[in-house]
C-alpha atoms as a PDB file:
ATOM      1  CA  UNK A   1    -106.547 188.263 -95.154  1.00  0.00           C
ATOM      2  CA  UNK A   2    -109.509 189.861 -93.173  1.00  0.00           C
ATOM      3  CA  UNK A   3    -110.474 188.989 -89.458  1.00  0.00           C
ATOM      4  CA  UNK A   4    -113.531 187.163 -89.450  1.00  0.00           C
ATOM      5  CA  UNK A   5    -115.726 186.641 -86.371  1.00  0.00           C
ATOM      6  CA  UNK A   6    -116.704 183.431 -86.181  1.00  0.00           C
ATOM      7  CA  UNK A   7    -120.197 182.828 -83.817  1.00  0.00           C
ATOM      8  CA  UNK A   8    -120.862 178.953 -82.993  1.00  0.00           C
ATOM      9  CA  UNK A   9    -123.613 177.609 -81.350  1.00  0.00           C
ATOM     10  CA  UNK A  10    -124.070 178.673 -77.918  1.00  0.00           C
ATOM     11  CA  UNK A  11    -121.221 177.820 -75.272  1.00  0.00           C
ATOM     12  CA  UNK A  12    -119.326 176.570 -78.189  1.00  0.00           C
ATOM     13  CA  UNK A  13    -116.151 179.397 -79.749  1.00  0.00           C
ATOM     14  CA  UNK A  14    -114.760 178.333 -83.520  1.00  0.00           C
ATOM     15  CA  UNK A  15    -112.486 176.719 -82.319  1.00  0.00           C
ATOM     16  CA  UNK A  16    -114.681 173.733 -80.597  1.00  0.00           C
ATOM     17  CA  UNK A  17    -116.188 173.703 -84.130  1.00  0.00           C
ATOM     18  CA  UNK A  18    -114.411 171.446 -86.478  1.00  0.00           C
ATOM     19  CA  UNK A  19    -112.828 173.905 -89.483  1.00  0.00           C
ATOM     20  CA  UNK A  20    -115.447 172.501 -92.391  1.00  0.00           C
ATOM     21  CA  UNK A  21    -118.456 173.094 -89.824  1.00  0.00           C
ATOM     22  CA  UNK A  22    -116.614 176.327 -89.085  1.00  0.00           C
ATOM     23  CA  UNK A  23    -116.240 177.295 -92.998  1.00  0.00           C
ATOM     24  CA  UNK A  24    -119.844 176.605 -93.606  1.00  0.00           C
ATOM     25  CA  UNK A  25    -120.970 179.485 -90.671  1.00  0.00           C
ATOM     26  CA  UNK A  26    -119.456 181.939 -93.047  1.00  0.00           C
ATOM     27  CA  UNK A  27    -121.386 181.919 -96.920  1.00  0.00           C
ATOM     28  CA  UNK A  28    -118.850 184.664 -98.498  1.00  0.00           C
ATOM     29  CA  UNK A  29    -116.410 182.166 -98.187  1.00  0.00           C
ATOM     30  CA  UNK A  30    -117.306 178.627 -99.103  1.00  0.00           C
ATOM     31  CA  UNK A  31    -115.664 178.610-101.899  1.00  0.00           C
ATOM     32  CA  UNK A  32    -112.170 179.201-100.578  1.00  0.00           C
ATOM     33  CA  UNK A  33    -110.950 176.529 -98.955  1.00  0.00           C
ATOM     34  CA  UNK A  34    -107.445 178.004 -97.949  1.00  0.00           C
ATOM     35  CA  UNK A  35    -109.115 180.689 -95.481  1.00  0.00           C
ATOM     36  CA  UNK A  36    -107.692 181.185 -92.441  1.00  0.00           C
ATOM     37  CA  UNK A  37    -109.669 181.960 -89.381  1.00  0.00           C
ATOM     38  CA  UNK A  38    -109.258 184.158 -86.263  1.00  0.00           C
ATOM     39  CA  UNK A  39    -110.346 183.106 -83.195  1.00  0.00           C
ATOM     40  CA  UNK A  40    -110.966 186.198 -81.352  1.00  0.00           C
ATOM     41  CA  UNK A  41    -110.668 186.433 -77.518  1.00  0.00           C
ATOM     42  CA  UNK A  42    -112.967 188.017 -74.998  1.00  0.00           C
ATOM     43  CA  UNK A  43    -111.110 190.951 -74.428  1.00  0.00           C
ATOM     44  CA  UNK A  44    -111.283 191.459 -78.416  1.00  0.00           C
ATOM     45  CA  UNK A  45    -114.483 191.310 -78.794  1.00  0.00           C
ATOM     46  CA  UNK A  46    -115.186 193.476 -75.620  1.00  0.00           C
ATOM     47  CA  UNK A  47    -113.059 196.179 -76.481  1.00  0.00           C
ATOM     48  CA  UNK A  48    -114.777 195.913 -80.047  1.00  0.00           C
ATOM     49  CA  UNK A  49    -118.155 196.562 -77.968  1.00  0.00           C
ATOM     50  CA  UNK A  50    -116.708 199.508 -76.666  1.00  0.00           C
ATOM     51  CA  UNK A  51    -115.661 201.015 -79.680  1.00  0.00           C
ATOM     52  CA  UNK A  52    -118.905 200.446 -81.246  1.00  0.00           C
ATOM     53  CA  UNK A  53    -121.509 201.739 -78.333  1.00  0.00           C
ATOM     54  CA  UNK A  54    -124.264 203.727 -79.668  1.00  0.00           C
ATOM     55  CA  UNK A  55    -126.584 206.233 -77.811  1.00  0.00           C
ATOM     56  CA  UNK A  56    -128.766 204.641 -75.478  1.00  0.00           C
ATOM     57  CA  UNK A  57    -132.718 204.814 -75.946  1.00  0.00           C
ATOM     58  CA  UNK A  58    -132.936 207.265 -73.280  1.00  0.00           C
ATOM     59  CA  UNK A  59    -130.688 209.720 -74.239  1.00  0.00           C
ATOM     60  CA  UNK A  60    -132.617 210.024 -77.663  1.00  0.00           C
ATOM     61  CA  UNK A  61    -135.854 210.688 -75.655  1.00  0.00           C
ATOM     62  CA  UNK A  62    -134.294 212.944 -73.739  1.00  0.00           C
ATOM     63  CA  UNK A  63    -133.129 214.634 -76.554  1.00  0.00           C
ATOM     64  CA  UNK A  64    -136.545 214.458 -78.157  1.00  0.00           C
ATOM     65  CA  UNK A  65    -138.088 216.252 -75.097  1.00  0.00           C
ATOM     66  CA  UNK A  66    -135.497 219.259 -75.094  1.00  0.00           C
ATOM     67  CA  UNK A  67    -136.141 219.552 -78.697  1.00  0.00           C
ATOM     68  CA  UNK A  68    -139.945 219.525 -78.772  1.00  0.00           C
ATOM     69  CA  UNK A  69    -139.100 222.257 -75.268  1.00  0.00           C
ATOM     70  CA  UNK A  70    -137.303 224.154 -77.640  1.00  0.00           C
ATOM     71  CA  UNK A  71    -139.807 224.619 -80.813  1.00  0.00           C
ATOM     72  CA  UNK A  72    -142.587 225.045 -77.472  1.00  0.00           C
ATOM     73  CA  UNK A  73    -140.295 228.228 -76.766  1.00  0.00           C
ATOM     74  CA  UNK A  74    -139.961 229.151 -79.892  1.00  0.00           C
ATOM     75  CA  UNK A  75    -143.731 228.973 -80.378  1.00  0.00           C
ATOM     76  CA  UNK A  76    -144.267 230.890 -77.285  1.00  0.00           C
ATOM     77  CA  UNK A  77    -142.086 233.639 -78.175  1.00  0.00           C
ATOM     78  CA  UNK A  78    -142.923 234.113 -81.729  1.00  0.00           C
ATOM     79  CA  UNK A  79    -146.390 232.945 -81.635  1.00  0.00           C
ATOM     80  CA  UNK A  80    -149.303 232.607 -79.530  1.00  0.00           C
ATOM     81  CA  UNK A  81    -149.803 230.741 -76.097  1.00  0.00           C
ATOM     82  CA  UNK A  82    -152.143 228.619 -78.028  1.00  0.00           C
ATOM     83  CA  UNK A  83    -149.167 227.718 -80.605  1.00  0.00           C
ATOM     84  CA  UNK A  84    -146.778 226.951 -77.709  1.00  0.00           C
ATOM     85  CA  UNK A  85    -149.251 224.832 -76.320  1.00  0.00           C
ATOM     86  CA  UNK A  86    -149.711 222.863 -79.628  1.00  0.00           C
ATOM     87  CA  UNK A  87    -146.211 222.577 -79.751  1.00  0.00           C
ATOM     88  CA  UNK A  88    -145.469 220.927 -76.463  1.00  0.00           C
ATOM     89  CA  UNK A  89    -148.667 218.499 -77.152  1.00  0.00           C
ATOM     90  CA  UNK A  90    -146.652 217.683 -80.583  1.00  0.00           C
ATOM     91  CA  UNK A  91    -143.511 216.935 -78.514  1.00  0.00           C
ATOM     92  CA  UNK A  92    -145.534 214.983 -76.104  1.00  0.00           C
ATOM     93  CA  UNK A  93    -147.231 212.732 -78.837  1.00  0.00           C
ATOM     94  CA  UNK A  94    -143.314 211.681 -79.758  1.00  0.00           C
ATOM     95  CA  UNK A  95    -141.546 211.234 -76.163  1.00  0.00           C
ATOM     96  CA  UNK A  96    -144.579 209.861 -74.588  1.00  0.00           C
ATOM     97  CA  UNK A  97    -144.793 206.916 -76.935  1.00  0.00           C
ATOM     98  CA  UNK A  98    -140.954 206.680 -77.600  1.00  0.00           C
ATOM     99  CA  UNK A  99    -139.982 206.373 -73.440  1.00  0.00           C
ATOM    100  CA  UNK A 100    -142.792 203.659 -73.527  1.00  0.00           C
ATOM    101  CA  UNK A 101    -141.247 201.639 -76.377  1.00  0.00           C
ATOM    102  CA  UNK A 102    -137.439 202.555 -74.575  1.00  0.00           C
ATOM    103  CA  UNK A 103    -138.728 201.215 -71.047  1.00  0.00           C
ATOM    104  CA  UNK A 104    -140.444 198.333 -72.849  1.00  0.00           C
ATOM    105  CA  UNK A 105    -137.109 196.971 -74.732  1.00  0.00           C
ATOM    106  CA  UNK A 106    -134.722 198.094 -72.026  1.00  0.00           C
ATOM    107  CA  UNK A 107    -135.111 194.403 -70.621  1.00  0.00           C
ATOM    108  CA  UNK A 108    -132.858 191.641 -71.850  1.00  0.00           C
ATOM    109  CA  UNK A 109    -134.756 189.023 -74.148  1.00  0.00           C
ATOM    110  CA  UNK A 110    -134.093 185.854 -73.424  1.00  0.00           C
ATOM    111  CA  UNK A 111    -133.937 184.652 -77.286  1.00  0.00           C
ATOM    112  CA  UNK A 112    -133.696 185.914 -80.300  1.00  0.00           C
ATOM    113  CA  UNK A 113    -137.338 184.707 -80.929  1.00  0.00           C
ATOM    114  CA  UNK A 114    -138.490 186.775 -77.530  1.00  0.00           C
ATOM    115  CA  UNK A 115    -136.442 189.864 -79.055  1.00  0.00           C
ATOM    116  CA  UNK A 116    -138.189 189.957 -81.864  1.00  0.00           C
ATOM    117  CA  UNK A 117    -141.863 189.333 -80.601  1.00  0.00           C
ATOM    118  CA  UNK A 118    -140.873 191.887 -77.741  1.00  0.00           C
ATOM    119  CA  UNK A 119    -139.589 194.828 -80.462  1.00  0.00           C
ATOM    120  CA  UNK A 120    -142.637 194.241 -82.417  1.00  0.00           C
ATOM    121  CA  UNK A 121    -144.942 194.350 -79.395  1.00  0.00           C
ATOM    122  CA  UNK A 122    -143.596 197.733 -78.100  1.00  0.00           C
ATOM    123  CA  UNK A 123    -143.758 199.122 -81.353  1.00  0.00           C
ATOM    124  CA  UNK A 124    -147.325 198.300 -82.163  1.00  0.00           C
ATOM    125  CA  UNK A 125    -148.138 199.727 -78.579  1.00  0.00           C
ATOM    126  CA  UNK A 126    -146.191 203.066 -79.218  1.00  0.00           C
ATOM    127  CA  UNK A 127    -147.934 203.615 -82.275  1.00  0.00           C
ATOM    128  CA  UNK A 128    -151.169 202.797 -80.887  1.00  0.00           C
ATOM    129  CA  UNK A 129    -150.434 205.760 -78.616  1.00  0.00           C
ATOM    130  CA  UNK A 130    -148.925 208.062 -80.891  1.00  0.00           C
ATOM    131  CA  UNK A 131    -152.833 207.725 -82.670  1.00  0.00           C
ATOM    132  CA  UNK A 132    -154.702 207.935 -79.344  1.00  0.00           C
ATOM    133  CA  UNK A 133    -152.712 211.270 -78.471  1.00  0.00           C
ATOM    134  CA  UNK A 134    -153.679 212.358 -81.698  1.00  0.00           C
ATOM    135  CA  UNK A 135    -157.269 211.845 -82.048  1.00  0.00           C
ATOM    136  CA  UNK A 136    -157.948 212.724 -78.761  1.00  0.00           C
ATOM    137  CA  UNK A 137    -155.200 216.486 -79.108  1.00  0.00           C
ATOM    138  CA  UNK A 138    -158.493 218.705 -80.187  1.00  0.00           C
ATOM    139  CA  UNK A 139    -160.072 217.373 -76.861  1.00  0.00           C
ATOM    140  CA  UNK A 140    -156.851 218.311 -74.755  1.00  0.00           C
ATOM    141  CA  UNK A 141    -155.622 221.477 -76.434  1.00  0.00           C
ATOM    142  CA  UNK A 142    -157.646 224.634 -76.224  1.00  0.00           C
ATOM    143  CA  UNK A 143    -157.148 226.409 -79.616  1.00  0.00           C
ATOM    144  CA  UNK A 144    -155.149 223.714 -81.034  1.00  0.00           C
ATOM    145  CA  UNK A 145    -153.065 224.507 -84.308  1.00  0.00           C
ATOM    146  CA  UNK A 146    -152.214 221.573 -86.402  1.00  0.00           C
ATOM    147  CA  UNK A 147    -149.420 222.459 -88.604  1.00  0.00           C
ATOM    148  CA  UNK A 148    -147.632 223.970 -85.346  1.00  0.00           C
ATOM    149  CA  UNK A 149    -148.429 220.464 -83.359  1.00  0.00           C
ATOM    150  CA  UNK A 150    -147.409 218.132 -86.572  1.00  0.00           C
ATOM    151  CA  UNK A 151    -143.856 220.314 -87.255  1.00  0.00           C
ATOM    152  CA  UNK A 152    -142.543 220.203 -83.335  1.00  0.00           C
ATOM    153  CA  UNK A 153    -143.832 216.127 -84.428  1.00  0.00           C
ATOM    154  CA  UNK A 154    -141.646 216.125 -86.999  1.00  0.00           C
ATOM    155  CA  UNK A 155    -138.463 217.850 -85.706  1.00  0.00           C
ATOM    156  CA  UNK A 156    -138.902 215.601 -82.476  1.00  0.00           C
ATOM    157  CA  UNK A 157    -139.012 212.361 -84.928  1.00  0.00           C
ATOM    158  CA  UNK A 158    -135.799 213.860 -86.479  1.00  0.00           C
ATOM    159  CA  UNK A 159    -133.580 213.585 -83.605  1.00  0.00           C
ATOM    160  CA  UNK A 160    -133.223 210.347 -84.084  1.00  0.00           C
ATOM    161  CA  UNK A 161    -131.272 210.779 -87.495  1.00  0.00           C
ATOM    162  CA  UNK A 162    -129.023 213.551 -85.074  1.00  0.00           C
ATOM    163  CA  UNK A 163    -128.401 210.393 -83.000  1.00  0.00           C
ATOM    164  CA  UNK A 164    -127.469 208.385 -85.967  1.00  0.00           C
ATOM    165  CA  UNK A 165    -124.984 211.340 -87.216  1.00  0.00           C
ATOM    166  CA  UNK A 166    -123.843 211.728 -83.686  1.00  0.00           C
ATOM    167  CA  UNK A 167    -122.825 207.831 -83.203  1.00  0.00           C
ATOM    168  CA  UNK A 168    -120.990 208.058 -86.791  1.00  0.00           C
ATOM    169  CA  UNK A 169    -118.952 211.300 -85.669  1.00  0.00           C
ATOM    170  CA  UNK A 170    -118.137 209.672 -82.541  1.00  0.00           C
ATOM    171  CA  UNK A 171    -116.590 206.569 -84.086  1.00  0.00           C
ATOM    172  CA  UNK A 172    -114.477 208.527 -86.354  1.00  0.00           C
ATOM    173  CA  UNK A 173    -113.363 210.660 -83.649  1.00  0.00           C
ATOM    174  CA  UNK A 174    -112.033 207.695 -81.835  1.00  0.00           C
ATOM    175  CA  UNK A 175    -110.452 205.723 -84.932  1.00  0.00           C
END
């Protein structure tokens, strides 16, 4: 048999939860009657936290800003002052709009509902300036190149999937 963790309402564990109430929380098994449940204690389910932490919104920014930094060097040394200048503007239009979105959901929601309106919120606004940085780069850049600006964009976005990797390799690492 697997362990199951089973969430009641609120203050209540599975085990204040009478067993059918406590069967009918979990839909893969309602049709076996003869499973037995786990009742995990705290220090379970912290150390499962533990094992499972991820990188924080912040570090991904920060990574996004030495990465656009980087393809600005690159740019600089390979290209023109102009290009390095498109490049950083590129990186900009991505941490800019990301640190917003990280500061925005770095509070605690009170609710799931209040999560959920609060994520959408900050994303709406962080594409909203994404745009505005965009229409208004000719205007801020002198010389601006475009396909320089909209690559750093796109390696900056692409951290994120390095985070992703990075999270997986360090859960294997500690297994």
């Amino acid at each position: 048999m697997t362990d199951t963790i089973v969430r009641g309402v609120k203050s209540k564990t599975s085990a204040d939860l009478p067993h059918s109430r406590a069967q009918s929380l979990l839909i893969d098994d309602l049709d076996d009657p003869e499973r037995e449940f786990k009742v995990w204690t705290r220090e379970e389910i912290a150390s499962l936290d533990l094992r499972s932490s991820s990188a924080s919104p912040w570090q991904v920014v920060a990574a996004q800003a030495v990465m656009g930094l980087a393809c600005g060097l690159l740019f600089a040394l390979f290209g023109s002052p102009a290009s390095m200048w498109s490049a950083v503007y590129g990186a900009a239009a991505v941490v800019v709009p990301g640190a917003l979105m990280a500061r925005g959901m770095s509070r605690r929601a009170r609710s799931p509902m209040g999560l959920a309106v609060g994520f959408m919120f900050w994303e709406v606004l962080k594409i909203g300036v994404a745009i505005a940085m965009l229409v208004i780069a000719a205007r801020v850049v002198p010389d601006l190149r475009w396909p320089v600006l909209l690559v750093t964009m796109v390696v900056c976005m692409k951290v994120n999937w390095l985070a992703l990797l990075w999270r997986g390799r360090k859960r294997t690492m500690r297994l």
